[in-house]
C-alpha atoms as a PDB file:
ATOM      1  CA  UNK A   1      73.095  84.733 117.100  1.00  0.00           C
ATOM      2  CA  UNK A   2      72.471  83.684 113.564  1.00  0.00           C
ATOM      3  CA  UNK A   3      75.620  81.587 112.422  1.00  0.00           C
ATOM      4  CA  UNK A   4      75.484  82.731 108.644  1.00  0.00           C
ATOM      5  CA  UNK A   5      76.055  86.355 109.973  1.00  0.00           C
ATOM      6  CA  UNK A   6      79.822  87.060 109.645  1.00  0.00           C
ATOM      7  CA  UNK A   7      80.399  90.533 111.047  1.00  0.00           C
ATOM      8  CA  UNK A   8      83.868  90.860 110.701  1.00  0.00           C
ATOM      9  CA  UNK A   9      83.914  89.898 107.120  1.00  0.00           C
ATOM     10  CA  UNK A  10      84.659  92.337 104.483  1.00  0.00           C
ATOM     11  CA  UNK A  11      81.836  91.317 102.084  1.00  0.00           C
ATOM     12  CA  UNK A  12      79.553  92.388 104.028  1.00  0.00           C
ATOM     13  CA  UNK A  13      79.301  96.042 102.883  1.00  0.00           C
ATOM     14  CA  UNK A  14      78.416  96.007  98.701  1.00  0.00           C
ATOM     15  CA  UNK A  15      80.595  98.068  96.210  1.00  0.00           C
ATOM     16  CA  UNK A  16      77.431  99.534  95.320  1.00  0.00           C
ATOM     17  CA  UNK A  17      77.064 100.914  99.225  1.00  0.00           C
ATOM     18  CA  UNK A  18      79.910 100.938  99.603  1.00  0.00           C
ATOM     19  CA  UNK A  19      80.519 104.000  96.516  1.00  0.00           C
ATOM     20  CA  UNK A  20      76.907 105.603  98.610  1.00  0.00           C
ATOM     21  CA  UNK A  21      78.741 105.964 102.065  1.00  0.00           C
ATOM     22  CA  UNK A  22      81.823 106.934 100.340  1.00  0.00           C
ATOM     23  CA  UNK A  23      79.686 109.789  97.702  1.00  0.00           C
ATOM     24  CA  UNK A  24      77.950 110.761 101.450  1.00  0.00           C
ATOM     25  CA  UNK A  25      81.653 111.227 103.424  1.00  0.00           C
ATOM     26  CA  UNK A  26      82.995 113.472 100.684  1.00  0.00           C
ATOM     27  CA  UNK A  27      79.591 115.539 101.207  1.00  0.00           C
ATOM     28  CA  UNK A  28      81.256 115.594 105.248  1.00  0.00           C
ATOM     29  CA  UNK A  29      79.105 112.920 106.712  1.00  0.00           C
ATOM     30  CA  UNK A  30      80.726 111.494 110.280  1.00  0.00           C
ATOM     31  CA  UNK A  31      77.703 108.607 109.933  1.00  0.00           C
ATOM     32  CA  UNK A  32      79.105 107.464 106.568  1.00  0.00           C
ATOM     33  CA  UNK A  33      83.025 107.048 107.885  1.00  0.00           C
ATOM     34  CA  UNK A  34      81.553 105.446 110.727  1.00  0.00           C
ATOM     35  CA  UNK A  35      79.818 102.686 108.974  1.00  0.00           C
ATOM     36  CA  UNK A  36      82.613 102.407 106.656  1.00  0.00           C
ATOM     37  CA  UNK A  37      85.094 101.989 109.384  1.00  0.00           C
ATOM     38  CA  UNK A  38      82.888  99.524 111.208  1.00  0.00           C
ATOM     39  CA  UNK A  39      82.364  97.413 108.338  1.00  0.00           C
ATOM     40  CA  UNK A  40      85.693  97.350 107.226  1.00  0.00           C
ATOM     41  CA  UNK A  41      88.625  98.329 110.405  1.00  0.00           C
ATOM     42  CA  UNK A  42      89.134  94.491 111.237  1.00  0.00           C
ATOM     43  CA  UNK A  43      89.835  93.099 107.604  1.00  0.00           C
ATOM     44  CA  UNK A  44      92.156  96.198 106.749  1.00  0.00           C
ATOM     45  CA  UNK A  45      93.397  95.756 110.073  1.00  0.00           C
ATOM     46  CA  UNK A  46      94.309  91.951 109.387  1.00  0.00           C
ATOM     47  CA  UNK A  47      95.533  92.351 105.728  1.00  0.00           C
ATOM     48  CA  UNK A  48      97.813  94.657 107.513  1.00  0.00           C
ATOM     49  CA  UNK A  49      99.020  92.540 109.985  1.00  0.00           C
ATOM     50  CA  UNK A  50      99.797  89.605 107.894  1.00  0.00           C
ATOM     51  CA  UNK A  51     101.757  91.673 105.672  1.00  0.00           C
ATOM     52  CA  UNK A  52     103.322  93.512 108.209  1.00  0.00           C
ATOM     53  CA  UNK A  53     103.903  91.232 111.065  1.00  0.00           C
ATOM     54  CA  UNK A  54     103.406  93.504 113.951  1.00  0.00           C
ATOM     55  CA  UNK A  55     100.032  94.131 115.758  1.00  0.00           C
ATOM     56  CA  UNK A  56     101.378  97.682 116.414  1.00  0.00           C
ATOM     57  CA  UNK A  57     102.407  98.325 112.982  1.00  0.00           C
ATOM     58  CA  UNK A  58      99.154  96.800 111.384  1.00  0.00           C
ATOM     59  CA  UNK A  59      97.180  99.364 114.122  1.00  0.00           C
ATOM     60  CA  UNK A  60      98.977 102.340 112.406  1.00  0.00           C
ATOM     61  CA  UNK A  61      98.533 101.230 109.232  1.00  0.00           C
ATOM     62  CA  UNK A  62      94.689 101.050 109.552  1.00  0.00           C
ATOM     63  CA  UNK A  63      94.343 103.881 111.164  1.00  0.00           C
ATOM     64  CA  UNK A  64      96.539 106.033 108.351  1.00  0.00           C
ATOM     65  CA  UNK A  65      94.201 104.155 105.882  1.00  0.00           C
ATOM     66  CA  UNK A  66      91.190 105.104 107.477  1.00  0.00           C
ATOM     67  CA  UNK A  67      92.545 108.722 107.982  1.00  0.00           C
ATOM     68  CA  UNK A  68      93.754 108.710 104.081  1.00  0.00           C
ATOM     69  CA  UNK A  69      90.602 107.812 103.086  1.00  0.00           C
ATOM     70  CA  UNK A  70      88.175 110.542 105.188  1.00  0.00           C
ATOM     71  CA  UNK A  71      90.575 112.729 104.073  1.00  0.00           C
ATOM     72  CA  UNK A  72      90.786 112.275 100.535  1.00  0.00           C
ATOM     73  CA  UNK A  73      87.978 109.974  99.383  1.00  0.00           C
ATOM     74  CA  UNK A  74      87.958 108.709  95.644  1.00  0.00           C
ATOM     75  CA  UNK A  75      86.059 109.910  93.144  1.00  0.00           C
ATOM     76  CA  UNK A  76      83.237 108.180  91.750  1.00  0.00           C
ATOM     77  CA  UNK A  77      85.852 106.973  88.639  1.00  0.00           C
ATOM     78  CA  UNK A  78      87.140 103.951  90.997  1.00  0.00           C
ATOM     79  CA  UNK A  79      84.186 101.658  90.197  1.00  0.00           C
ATOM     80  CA  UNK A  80      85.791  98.933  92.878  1.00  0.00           C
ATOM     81  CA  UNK A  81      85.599 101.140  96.205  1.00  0.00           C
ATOM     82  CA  UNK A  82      85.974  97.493  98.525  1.00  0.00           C
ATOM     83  CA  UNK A  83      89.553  96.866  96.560  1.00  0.00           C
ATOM     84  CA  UNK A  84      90.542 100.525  96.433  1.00  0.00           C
ATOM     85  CA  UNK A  85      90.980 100.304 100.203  1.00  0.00           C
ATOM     86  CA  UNK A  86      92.342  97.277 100.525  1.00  0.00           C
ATOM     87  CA  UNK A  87      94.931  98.434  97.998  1.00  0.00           C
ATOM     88  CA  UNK A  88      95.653 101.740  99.901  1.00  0.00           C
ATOM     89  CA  UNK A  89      96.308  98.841 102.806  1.00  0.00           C
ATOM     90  CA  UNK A  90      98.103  96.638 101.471  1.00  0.00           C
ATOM     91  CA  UNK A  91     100.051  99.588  99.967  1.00  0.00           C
ATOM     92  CA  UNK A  92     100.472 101.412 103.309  1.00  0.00           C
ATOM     93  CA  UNK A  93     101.915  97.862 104.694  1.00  0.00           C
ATOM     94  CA  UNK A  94     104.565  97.292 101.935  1.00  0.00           C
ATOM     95  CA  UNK A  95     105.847 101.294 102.510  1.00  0.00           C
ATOM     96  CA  UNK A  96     105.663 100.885 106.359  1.00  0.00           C
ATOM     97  CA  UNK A  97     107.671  97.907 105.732  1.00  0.00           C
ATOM     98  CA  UNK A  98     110.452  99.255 103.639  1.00  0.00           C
ATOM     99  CA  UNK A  99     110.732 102.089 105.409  1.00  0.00           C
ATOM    100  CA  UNK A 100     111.110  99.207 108.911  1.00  0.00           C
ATOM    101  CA  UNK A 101     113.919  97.307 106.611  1.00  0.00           C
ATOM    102  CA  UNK A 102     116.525  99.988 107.029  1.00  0.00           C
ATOM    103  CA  UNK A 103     116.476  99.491 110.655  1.00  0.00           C
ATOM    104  CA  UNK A 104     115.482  95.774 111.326  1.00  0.00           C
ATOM    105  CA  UNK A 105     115.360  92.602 109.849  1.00  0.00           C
ATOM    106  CA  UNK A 106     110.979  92.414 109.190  1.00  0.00           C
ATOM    107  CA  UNK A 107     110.936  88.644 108.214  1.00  0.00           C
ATOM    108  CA  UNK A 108     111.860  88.240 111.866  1.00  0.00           C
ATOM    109  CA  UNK A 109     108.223  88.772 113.354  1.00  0.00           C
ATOM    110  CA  UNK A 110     106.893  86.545 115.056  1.00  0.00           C
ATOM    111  CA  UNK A 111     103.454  87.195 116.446  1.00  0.00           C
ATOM    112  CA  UNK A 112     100.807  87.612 113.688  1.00  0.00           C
ATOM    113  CA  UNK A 113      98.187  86.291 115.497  1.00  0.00           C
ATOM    114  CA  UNK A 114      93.929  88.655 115.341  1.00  0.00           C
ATOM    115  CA  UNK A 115      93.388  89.727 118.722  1.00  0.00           C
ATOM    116  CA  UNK A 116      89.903  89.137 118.268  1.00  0.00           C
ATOM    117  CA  UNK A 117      90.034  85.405 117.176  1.00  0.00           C
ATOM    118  CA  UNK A 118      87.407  82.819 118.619  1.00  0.00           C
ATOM    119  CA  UNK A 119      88.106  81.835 122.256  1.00  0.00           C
ATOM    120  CA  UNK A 120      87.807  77.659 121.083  1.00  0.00           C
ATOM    121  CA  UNK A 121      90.238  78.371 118.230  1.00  0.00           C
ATOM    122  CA  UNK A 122      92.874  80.553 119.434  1.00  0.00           C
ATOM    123  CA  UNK A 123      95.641  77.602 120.063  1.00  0.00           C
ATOM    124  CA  UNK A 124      95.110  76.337 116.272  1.00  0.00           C
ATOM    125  CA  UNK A 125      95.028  80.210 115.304  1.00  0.00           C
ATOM    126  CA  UNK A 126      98.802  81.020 117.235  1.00  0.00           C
ATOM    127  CA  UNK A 127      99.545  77.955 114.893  1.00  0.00           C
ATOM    128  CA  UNK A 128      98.273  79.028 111.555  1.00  0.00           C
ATOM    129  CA  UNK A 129     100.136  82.531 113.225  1.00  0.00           C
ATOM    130  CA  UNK A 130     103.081  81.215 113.766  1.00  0.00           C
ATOM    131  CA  UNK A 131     102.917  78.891 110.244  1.00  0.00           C
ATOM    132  CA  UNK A 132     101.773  82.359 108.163  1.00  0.00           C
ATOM    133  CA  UNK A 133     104.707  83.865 109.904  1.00  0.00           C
ATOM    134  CA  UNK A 134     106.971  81.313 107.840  1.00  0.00           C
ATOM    135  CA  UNK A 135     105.556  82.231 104.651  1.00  0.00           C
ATOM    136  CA  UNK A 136     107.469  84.493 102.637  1.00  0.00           C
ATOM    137  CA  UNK A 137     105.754  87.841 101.995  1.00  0.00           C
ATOM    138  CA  UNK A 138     104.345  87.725  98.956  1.00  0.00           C
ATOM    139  CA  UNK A 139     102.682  84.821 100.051  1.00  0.00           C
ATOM    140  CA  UNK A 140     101.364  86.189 103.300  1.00  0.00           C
ATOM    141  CA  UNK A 141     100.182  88.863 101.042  1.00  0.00           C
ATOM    142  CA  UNK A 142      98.227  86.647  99.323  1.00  0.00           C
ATOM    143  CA  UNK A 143      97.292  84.719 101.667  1.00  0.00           C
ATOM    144  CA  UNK A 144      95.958  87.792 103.591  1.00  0.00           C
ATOM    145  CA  UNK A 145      93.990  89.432 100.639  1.00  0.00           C
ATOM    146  CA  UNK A 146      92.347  86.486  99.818  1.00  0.00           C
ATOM    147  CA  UNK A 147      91.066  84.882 103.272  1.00  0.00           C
ATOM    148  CA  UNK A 148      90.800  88.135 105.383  1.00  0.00           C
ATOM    149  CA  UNK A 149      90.104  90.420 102.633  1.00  0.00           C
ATOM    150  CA  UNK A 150      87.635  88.318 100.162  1.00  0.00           C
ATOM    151  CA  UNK A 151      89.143  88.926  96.986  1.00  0.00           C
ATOM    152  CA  UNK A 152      89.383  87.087  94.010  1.00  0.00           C
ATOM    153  CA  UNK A 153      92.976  86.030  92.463  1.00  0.00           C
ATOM    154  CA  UNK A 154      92.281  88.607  89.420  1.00  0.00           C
ATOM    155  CA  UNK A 155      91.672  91.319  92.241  1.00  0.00           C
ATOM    156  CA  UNK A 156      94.472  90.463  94.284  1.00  0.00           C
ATOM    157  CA  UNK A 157      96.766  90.278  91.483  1.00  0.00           C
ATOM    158  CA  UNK A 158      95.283  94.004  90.417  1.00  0.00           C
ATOM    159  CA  UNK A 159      96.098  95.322  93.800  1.00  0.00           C
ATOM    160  CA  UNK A 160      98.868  93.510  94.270  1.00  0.00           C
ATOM    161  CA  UNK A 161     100.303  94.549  90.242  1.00  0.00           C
ATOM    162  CA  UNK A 162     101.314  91.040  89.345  1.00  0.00           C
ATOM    163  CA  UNK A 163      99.523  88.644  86.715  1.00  0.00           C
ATOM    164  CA  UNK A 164      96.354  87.046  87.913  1.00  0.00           C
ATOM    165  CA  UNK A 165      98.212  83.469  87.396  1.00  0.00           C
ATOM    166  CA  UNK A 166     101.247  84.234  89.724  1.00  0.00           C
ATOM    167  CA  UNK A 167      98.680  84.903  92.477  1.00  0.00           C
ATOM    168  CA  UNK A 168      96.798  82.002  92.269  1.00  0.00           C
ATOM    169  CA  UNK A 169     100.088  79.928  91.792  1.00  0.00           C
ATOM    170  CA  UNK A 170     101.649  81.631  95.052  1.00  0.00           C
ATOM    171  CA  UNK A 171      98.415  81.168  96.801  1.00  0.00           C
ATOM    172  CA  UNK A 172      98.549  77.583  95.822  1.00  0.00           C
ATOM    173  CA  UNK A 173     102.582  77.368  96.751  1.00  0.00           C
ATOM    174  CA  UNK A 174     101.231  79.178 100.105  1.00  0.00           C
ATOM    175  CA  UNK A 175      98.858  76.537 100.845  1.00  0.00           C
ATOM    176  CA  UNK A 176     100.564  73.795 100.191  1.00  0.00           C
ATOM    177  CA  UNK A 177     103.629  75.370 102.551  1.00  0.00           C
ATOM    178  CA  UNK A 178     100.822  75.829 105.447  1.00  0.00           C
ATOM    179  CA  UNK A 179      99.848  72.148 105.367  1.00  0.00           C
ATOM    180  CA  UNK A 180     103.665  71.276 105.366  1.00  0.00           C
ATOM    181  CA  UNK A 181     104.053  73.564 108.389  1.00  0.00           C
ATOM    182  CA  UNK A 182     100.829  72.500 110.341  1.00  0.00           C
ATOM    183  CA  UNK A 183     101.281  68.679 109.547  1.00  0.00           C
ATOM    184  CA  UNK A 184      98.266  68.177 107.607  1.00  0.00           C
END
C-alpha cells in the first residue's frame, strides 16, 4: 500500500468533484451519494464525535447528514461543497447536543476515541481521547474541524460563525492544553 495514500482523509475528494457528484445526485444518481459518502462518512463521522462525545450520537449525526444531504442537495450557489457538509455536521452536533443538555450533563463523556484508529497507535489515541475529552467544546470543535476535517482557520471560523482569529487562538489555547494533558 502506497503510504502517501490517505483514504480516510477528507481532502481527498476536490470541491470541484465534489460540486460534479453533488450536480449528478440531484439528477437521482445512487453512484454519486455513494462516492460521496465513501469519501467523506469517516471525517463527518469524527467531526461529529469530537463535538459530540458519544460514538452513538456521532453515528446518528452522520447518518442524518448524509440523509439531509441526498435529500436536499445544494444548489450550485454554495461554491465550497467540502465545508457545506462539514457545516451541516458540525451543525447537526451542536443541535443534537443542546437538545442532550436538557437531560444530561454532555461535558461528562468520556469515550471519544475513532473506532477505526491504527492497531500500533490505539493506546496513544485513548490518550489524545481521553485528553480531547478535557477540552472544552469549542475547542474540541476546533480541534476536530481542523485535524479530522482539513480546514483552514478562515473556514473553520466560517462554519463555525466566529472571527478567523478566535479560531486560530482557541486552536492554539487547544494545543497548548493537549500537551499539558499528555505531558509533552
Amino acid at each position: 500500500m502506497n503510504s502517501t495514500v490517505k483514504p480516510d482523509r477528507a481532502d481527498i475528494l476536490s470541491d470541484k468533484r465534489l460540486a460534479e457528484l453533488i450536480g449528478e445526485m440531484r439528477g437521482g444518481s445512487m453512484k454519486a451519494f455513494d462516492e460521496i459518502y465513501s469519501a467523506l462518512s469517516k471525517p463527518v463521522y469524527t467531526v461529529a464525535l469530537r463535538i459530540a462525545g458519544e460514538r452513538t450520537l456521532a453515528e446518528d449525526i452522520t447518518q442524518d447528514v448524509f440523509v439531509k444531504l441526498y435529500g436536499s442537495p445544494p444548489d450550485d450557489s454554495v461554491k465550497k461543497p467540502r465545508a457545506y457538509i462539514f457545516a451541516m455536521a458540525h451543525n447537526a452536533a451542536i443541535n443534537y447536543l443542546k437538545k442532550l443538555s436538557q437531560f444530561e450533563d454532555i461535558e461528562s463523556a468520556e469515550d471519544i476515541s475513532d473506532n477505526y484508529s491504527l492497531q500500533s497507535a490505539a493506546e496513544n489515541r485513548l490518550d489524545i481521547a481521553a485528553a480531547l475529552a478535557k477540552l472544552p467544546r469549542a475547542e474540541r470543535e476546533i480541534v476536530a474541524l481542523h485535524v479530522n476535517g482539513g480546514f483552514k482557520f478562515r473556514e473553520i471560523a466560517q462554519i463555525m460563525g466566529i472571527p478567523a482569529g478566535t479560531a486560530a487562538w482557541r486552536w492554539s489555547k487547544a494545543i497548548k492544553t493537549l500537551r499539558q494533558i499528555l505531558g509533552e
